[in-house]
N, C-alpha and C. Protein backbone atom coordinates (compact mmCIF):
# COMPACT_ATOMS: atom_id res chain seq x y z
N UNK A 1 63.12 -70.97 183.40
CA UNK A 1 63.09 -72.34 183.92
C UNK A 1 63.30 -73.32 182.75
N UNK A 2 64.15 -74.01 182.76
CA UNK A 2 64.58 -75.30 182.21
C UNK A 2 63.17 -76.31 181.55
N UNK A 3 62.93 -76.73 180.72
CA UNK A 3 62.05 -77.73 180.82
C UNK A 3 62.87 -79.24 180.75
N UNK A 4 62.12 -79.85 181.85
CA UNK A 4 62.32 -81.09 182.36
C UNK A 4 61.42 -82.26 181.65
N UNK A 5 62.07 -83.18 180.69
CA UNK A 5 61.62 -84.09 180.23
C UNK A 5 61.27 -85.18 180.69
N UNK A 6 61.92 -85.57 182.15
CA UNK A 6 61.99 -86.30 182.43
C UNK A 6 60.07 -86.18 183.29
N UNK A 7 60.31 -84.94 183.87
CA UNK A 7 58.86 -84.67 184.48
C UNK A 7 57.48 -84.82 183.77
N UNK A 8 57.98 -84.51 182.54
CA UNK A 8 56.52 -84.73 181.50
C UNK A 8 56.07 -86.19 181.38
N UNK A 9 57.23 -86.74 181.48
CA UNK A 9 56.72 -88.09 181.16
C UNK A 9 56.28 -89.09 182.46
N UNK A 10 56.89 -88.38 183.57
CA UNK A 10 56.09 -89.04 184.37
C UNK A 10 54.54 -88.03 185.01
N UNK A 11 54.51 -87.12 184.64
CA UNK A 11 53.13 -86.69 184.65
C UNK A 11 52.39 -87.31 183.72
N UNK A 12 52.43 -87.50 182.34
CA UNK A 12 51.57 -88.50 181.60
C UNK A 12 51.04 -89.47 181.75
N UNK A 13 52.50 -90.49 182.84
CA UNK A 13 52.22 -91.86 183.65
C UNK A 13 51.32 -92.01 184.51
N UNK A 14 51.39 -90.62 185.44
CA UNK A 14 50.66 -90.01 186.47
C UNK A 14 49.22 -90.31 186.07
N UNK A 15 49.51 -89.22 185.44
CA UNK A 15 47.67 -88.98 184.92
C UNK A 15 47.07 -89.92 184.16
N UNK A 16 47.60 -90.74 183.48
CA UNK A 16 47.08 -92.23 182.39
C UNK A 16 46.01 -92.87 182.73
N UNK A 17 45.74 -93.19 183.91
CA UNK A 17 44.70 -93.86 184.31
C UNK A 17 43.28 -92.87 184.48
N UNK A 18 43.36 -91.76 184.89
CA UNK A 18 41.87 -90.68 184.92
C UNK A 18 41.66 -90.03 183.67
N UNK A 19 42.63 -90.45 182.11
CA UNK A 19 42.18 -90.03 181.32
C UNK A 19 41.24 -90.43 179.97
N UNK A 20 40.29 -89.71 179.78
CA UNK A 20 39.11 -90.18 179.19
C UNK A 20 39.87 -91.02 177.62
N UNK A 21 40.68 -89.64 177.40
CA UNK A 21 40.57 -89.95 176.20
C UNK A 21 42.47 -89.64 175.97
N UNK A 22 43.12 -91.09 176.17
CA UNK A 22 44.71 -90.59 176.37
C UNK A 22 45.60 -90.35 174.96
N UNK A 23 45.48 -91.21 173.50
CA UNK A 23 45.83 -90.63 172.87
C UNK A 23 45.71 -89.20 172.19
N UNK A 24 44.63 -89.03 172.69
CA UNK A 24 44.65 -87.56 172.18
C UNK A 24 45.02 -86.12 172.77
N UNK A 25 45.04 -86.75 174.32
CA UNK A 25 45.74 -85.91 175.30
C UNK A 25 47.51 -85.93 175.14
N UNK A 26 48.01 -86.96 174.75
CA UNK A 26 49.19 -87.66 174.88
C UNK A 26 49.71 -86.87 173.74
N UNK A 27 49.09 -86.80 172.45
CA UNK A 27 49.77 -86.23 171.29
C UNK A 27 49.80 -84.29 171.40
N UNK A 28 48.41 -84.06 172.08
CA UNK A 28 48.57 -82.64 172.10
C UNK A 28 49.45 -81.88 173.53
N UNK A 29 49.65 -82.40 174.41
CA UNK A 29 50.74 -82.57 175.52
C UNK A 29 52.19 -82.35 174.34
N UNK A 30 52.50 -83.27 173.87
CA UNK A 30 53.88 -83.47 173.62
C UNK A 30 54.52 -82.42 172.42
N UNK A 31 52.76 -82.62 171.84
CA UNK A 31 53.08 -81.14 170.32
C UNK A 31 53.54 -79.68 171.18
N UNK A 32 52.71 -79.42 172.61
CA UNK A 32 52.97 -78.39 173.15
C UNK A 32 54.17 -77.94 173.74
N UNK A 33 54.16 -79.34 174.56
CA UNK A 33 56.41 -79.23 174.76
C UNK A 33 57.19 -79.05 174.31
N UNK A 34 56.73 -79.95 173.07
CA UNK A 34 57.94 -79.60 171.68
C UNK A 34 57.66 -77.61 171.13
N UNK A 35 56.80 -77.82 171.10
CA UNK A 35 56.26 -75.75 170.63
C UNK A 35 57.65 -74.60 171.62
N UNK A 36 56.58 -75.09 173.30
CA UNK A 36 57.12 -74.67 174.69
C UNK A 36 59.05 -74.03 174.68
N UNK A 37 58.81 -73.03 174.88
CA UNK A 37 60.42 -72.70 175.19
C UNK A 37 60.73 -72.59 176.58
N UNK A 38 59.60 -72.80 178.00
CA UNK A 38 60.29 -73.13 178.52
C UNK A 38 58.97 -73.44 179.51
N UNK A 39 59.32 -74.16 180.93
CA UNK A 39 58.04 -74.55 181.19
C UNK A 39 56.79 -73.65 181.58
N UNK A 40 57.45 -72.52 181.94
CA UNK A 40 56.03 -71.46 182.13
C UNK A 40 55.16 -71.44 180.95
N UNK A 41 56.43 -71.23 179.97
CA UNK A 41 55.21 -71.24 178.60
C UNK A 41 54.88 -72.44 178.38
N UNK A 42 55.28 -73.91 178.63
CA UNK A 42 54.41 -74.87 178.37
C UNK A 42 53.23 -74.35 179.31
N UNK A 43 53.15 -74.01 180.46
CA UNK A 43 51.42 -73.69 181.29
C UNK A 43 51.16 -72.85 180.69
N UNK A 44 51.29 -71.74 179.94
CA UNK A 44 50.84 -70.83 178.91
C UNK A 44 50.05 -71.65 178.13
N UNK A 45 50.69 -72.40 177.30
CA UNK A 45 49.87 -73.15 176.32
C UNK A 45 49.10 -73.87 177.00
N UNK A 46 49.07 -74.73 177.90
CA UNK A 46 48.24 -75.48 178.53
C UNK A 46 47.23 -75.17 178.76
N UNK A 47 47.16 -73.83 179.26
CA UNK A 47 46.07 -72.99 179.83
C UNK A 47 45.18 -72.99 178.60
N UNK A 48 46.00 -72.21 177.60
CA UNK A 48 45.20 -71.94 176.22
C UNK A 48 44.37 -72.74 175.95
N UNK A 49 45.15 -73.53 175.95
CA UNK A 49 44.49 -75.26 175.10
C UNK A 49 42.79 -75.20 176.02
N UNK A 50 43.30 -75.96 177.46
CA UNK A 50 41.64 -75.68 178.35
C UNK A 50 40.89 -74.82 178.27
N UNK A 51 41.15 -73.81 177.84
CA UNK A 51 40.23 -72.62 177.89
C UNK A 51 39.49 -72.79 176.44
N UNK A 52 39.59 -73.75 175.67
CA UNK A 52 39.00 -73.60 174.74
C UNK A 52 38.62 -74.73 174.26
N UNK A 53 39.12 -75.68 175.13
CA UNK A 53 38.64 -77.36 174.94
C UNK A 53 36.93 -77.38 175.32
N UNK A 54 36.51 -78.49 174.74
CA UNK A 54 35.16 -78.65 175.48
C UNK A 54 35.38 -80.05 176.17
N UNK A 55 33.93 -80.14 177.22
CA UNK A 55 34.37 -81.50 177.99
C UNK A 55 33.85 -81.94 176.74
N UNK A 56 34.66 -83.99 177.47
CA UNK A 56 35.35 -84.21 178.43
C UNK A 56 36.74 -83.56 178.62
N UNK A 57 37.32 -83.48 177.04
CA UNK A 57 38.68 -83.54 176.71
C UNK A 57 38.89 -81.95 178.09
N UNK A 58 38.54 -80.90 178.32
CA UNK A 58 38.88 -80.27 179.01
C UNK A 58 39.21 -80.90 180.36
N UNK A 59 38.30 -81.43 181.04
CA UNK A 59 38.85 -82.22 182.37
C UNK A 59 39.91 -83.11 182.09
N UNK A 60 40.11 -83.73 181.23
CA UNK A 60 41.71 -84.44 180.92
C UNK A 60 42.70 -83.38 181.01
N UNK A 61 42.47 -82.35 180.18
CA UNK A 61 43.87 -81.41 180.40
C UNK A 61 44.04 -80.99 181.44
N UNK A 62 43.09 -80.88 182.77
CA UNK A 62 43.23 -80.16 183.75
C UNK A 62 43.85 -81.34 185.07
N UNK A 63 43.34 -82.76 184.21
CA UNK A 63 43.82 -83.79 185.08
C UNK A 63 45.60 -83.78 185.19
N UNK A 64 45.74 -83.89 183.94
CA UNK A 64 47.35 -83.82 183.54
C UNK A 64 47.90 -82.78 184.00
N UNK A 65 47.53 -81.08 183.90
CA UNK A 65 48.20 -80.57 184.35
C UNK A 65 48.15 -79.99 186.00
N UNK A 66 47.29 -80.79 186.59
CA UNK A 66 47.31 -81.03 188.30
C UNK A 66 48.63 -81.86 188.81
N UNK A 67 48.82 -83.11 187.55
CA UNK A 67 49.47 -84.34 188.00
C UNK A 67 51.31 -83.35 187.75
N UNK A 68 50.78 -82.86 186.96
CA UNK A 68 52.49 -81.95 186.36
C UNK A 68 53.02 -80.79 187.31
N UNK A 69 52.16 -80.18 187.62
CA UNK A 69 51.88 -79.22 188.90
C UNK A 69 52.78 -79.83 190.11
N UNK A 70 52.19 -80.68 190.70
CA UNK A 70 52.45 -81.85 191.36
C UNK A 70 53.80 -82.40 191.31
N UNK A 71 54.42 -82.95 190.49
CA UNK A 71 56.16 -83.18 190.45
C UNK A 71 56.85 -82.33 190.71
């Protein structure tokens, strides 16, 4: 699967408002895309990332990637 740039950024838009803490969601999101070779493995990493976040920052990642899910 292709990754779609255009989708990330409006999942970010998406999710902007329920997030606690957005620059820091915003920078580790975009480090992961850029990593990502394609979008499964961006939810690969995504996953990673939550599984090892603590709250709050964990419910932000899970906000964003509901809102990404979602497009």
């Amino acid at each position: 699967m292709v990754k779609n740039s255009k989708k990330l950024e409006e999942a970010l838009f998406e999710a902007r408002p329920y997030i606690e803490n957005w620059d820091r969601l915003e920078k580790l999101v975009r480090e992961l895309w850029d990593e990502s070779t394609s979008e499964e493995n961006f939810f690969q990493l995504l996953d990673e990332e939550i599984q090892r976040a603590e709250e709050p920052f964990r419910t932000d990642l899970k906000i964003f990637l509901q809102k990404f899910e979602a497009l």
